[in-house]
C-alpha atoms as a PDB file:
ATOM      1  CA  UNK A   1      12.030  33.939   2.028  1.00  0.00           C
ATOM      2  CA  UNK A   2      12.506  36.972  -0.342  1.00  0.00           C
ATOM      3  CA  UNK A   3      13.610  39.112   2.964  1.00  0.00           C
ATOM      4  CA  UNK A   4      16.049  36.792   4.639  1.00  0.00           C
ATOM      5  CA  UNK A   5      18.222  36.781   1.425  1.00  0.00           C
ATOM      6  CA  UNK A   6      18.018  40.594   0.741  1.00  0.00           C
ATOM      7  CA  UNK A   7      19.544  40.551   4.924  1.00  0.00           C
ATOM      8  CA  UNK A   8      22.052  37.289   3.593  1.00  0.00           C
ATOM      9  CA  UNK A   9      23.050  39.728   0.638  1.00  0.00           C
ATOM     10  CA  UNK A  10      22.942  42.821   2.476  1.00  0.00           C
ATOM     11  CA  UNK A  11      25.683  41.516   5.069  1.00  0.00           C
ATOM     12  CA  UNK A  12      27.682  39.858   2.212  1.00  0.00           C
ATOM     13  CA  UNK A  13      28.054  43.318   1.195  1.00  0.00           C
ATOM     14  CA  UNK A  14      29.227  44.735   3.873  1.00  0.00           C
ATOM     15  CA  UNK A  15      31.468  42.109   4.705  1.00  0.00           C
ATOM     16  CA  UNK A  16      32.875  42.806   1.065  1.00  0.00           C
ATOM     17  CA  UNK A  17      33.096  46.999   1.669  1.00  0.00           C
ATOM     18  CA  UNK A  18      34.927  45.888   5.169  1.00  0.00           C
ATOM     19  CA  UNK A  19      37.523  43.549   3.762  1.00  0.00           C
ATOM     20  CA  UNK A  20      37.897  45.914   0.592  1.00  0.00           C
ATOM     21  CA  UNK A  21      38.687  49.404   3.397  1.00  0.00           C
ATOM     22  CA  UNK A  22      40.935  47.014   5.322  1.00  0.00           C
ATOM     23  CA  UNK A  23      38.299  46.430   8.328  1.00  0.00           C
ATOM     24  CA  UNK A  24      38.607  43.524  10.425  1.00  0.00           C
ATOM     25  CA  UNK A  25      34.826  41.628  11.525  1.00  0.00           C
ATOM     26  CA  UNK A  26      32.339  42.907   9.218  1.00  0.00           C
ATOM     27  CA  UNK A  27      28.711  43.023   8.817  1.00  0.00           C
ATOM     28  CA  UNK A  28      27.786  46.134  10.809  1.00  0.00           C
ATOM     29  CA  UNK A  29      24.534  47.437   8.421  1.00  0.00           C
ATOM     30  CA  UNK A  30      25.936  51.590   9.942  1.00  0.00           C
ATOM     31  CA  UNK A  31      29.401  50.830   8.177  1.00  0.00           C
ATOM     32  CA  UNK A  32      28.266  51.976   4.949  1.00  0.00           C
ATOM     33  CA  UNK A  33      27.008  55.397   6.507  1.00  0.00           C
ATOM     34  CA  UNK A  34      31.023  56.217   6.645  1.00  0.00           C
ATOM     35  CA  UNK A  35      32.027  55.005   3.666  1.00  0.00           C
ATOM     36  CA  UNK A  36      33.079  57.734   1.086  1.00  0.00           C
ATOM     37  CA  UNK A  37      32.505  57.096  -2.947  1.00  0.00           C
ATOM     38  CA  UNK A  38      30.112  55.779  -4.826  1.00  0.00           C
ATOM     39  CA  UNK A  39      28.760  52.811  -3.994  1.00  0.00           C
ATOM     40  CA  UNK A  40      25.259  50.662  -4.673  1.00  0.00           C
ATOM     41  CA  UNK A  41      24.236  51.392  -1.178  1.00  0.00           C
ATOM     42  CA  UNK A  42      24.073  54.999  -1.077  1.00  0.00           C
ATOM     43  CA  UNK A  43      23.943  57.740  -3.155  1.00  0.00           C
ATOM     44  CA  UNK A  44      26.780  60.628  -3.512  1.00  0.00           C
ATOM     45  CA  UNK A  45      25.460  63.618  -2.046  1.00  0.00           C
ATOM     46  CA  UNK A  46      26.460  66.813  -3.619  1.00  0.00           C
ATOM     47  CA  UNK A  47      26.072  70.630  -3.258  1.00  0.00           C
ATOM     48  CA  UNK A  48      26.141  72.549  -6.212  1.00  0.00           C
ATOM     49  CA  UNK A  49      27.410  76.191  -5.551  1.00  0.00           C
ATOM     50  CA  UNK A  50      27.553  78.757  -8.794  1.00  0.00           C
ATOM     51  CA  UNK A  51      25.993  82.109  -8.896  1.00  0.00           C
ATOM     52  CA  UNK A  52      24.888  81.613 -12.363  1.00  0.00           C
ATOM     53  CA  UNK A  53      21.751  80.250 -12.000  1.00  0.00           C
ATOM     54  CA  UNK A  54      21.519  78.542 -15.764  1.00  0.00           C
ATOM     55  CA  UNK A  55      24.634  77.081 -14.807  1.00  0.00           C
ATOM     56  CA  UNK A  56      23.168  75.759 -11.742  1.00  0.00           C
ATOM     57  CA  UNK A  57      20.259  73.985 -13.252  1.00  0.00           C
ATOM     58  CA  UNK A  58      22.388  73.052 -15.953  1.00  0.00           C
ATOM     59  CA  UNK A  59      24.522  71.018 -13.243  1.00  0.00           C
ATOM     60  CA  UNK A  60      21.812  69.699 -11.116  1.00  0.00           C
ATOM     61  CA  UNK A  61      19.783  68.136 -14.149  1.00  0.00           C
ATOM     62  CA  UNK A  62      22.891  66.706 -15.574  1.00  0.00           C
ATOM     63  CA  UNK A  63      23.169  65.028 -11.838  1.00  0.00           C
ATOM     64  CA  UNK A  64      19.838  64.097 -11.327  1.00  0.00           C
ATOM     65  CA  UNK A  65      19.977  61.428 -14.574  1.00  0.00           C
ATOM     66  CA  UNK A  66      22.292  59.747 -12.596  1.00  0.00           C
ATOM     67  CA  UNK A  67      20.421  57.736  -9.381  1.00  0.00           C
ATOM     68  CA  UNK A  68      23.531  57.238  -7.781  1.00  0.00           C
ATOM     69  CA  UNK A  69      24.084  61.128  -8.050  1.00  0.00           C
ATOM     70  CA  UNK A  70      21.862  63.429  -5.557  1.00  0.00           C
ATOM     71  CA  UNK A  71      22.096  66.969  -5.390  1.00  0.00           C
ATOM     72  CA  UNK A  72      20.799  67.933  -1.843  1.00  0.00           C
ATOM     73  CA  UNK A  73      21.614  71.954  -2.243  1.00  0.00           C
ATOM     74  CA  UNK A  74      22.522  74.860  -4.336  1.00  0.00           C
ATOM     75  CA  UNK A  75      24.148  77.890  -3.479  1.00  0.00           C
ATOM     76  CA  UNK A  76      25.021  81.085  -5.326  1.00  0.00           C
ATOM     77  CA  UNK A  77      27.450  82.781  -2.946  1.00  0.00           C
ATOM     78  CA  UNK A  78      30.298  81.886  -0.892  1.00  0.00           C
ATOM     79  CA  UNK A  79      28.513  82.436   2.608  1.00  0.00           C
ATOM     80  CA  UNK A  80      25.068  80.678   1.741  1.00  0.00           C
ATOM     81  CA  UNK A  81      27.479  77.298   0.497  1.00  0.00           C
ATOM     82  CA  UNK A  82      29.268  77.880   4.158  1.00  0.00           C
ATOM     83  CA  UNK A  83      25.960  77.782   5.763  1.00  0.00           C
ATOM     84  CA  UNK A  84      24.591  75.106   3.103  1.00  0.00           C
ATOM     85  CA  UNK A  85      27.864  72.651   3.833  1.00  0.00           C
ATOM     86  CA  UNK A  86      27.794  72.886   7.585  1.00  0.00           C
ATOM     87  CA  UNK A  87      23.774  72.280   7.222  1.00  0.00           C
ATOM     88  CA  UNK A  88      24.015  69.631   5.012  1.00  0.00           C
ATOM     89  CA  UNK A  89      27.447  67.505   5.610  1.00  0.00           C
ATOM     90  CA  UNK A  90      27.705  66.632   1.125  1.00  0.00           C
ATOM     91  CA  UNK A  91      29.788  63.806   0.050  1.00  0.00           C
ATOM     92  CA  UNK A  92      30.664  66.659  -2.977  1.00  0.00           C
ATOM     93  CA  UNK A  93      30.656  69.814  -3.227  1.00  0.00           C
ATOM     94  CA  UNK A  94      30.924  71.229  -7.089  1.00  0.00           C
ATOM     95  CA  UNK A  95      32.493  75.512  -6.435  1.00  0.00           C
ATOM     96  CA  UNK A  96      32.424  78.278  -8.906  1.00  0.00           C
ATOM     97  CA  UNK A  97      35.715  79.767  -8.204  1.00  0.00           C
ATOM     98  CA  UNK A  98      34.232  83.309  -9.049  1.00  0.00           C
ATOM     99  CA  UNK A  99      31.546  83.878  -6.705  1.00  0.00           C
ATOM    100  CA  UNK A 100      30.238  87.287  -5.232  1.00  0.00           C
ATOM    101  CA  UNK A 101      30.637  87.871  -1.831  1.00  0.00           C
ATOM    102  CA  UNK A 102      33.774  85.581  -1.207  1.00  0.00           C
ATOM    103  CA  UNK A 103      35.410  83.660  -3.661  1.00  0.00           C
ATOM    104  CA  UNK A 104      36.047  80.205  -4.511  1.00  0.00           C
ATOM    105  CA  UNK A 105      39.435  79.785  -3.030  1.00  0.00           C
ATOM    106  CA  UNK A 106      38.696  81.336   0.182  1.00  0.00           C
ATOM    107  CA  UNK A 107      35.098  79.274   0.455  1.00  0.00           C
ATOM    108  CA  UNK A 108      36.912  76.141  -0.516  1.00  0.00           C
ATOM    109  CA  UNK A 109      39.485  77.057   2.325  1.00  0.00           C
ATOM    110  CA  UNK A 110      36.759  77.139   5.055  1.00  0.00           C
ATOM    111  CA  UNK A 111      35.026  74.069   3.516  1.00  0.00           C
ATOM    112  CA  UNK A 112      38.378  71.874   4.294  1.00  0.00           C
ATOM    113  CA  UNK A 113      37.717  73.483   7.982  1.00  0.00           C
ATOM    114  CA  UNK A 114      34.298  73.167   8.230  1.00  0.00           C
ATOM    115  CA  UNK A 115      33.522  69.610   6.528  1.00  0.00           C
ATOM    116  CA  UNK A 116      36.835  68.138   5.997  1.00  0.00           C
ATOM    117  CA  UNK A 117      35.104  65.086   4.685  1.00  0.00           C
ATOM    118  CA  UNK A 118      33.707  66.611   1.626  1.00  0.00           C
ATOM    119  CA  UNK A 119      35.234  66.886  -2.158  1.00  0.00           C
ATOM    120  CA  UNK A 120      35.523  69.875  -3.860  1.00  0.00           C
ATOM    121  CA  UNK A 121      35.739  70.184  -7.181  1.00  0.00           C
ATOM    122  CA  UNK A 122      35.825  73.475  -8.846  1.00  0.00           C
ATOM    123  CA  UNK A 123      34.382  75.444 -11.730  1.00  0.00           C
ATOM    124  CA  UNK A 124      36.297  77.675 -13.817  1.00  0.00           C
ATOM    125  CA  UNK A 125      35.368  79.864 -16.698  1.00  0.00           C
ATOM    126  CA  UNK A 126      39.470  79.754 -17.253  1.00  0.00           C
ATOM    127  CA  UNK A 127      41.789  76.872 -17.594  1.00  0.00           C
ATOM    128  CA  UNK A 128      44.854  78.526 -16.264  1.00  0.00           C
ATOM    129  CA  UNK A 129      48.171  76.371 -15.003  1.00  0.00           C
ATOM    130  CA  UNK A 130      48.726  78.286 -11.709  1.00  0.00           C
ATOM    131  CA  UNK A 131      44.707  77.320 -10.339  1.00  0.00           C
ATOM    132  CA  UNK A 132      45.004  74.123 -11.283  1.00  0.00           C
ATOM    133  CA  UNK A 133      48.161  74.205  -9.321  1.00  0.00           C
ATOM    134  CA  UNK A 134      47.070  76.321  -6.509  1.00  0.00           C
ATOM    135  CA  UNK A 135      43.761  73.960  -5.748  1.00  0.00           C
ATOM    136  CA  UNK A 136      45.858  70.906  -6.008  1.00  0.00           C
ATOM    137  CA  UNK A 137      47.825  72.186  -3.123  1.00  0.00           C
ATOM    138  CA  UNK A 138      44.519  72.827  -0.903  1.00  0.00           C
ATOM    139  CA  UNK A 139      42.987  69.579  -1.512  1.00  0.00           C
ATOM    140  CA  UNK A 140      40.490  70.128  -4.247  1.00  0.00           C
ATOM    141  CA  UNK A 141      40.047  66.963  -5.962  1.00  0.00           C
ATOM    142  CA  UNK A 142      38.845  67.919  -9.191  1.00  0.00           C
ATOM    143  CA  UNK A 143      38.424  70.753 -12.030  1.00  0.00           C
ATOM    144  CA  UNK A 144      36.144  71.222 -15.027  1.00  0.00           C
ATOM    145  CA  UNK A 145      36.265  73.927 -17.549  1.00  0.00           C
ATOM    146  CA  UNK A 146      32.838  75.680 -17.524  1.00  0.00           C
ATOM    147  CA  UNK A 147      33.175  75.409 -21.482  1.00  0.00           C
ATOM    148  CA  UNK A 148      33.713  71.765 -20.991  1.00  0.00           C
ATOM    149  CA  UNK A 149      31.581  70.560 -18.487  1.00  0.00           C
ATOM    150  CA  UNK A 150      28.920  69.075 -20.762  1.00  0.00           C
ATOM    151  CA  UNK A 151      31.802  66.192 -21.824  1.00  0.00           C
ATOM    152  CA  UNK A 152      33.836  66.656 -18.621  1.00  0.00           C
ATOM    153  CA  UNK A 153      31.739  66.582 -15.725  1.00  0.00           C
ATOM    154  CA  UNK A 154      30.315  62.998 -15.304  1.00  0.00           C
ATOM    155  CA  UNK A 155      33.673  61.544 -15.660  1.00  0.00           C
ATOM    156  CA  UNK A 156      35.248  64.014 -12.988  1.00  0.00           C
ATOM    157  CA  UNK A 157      32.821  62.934 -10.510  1.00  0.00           C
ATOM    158  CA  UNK A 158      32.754  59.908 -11.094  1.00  0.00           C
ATOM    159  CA  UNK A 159      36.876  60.416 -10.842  1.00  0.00           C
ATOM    160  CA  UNK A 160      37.038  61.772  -7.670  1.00  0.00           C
ATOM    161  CA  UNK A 161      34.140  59.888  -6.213  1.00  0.00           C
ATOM    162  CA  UNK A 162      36.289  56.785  -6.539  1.00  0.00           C
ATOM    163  CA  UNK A 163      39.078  58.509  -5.042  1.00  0.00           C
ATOM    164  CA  UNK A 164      41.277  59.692  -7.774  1.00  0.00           C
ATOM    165  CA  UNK A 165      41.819  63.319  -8.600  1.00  0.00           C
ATOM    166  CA  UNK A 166      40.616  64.820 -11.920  1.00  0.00           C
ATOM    167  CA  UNK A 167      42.037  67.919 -13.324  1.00  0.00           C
ATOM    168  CA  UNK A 168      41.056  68.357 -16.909  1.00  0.00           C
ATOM    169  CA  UNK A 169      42.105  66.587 -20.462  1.00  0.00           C
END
């Protein structure tokens, strides 16, 4: 009895996500396997990519008290998030903008090539006007203030996960 509701509830839901992305006939249990954002079904998957390791766990851990949150990577240079994207296909992707080997820019540049569905949101140790501007322009969703990110990061993923962009207070 128990099972035939969760399946009754389970297509309800569906049928809700459909009508709610303006899709016709509804129902179809894969159609939340394409659906971008949070949502109760699935979890956000995101790849963390900082060469500061403290900063790193820092991020993750904040993440991981969050179920609907699920770090599936880290990174600590611009080719091994490249590799770690393509790999790994995150909802998210949370970029250092100073990274050794290739920076943030250009690795967000070949992440809107590579895996075109993901959001980036970046990391900055600086709060300057022109990146903000500049990662507006190439689709970045988001931006946190390394200094900030304790009080700032939740509510920029959570932001952008719901399809609105976040760039600072």
């Amino acid at each position: 009895m128990e099972r035939r509701r969760l399946r009754k509830d389970k297509k309800e839901w569906f049928r809700f996500l459909d009508h709610r992305n303006g899709r016709e006939g509804g129902g179809n249990v894969d159609d939340w396997r394409s659906t971008r954002g949070v949502n109760h079904l699935t979890a956000t998957r995101v790849l963390v990519v900082d060469d500061f390791a403290p900063f790193r766990e820092f991020v993750s851990l904040t993440l991981a008290e969050r179920p609907e949150l699920v770090v599936i990577g880290e990174a600590s240079d611009g080719p091994e998030a490249l590799e770690k994207a393509v790999g790994l296909r995150p909802d998210l992707i949370l970029l250092d903008l100073n990274l050794p080997k290739m920076n943030g820019m250009e690795v967000a540049r070949r992440f809107r090539e590579l895996v075109p569905e993901s959001r980036i949101i970046f990391f900055s140790q600086e709060s300057s006007v022109d990146l903000v501007e500049e990662a507006r322009r190439m689709g970045v969703w988001g931006y946190v203030v390394k200094a900030e990110a304790r009080s700032q990061l939740l509510p920029t993923v959570y932001a952008v996960m719901s399809g609105k962009q976040s760039f600072g207070s």
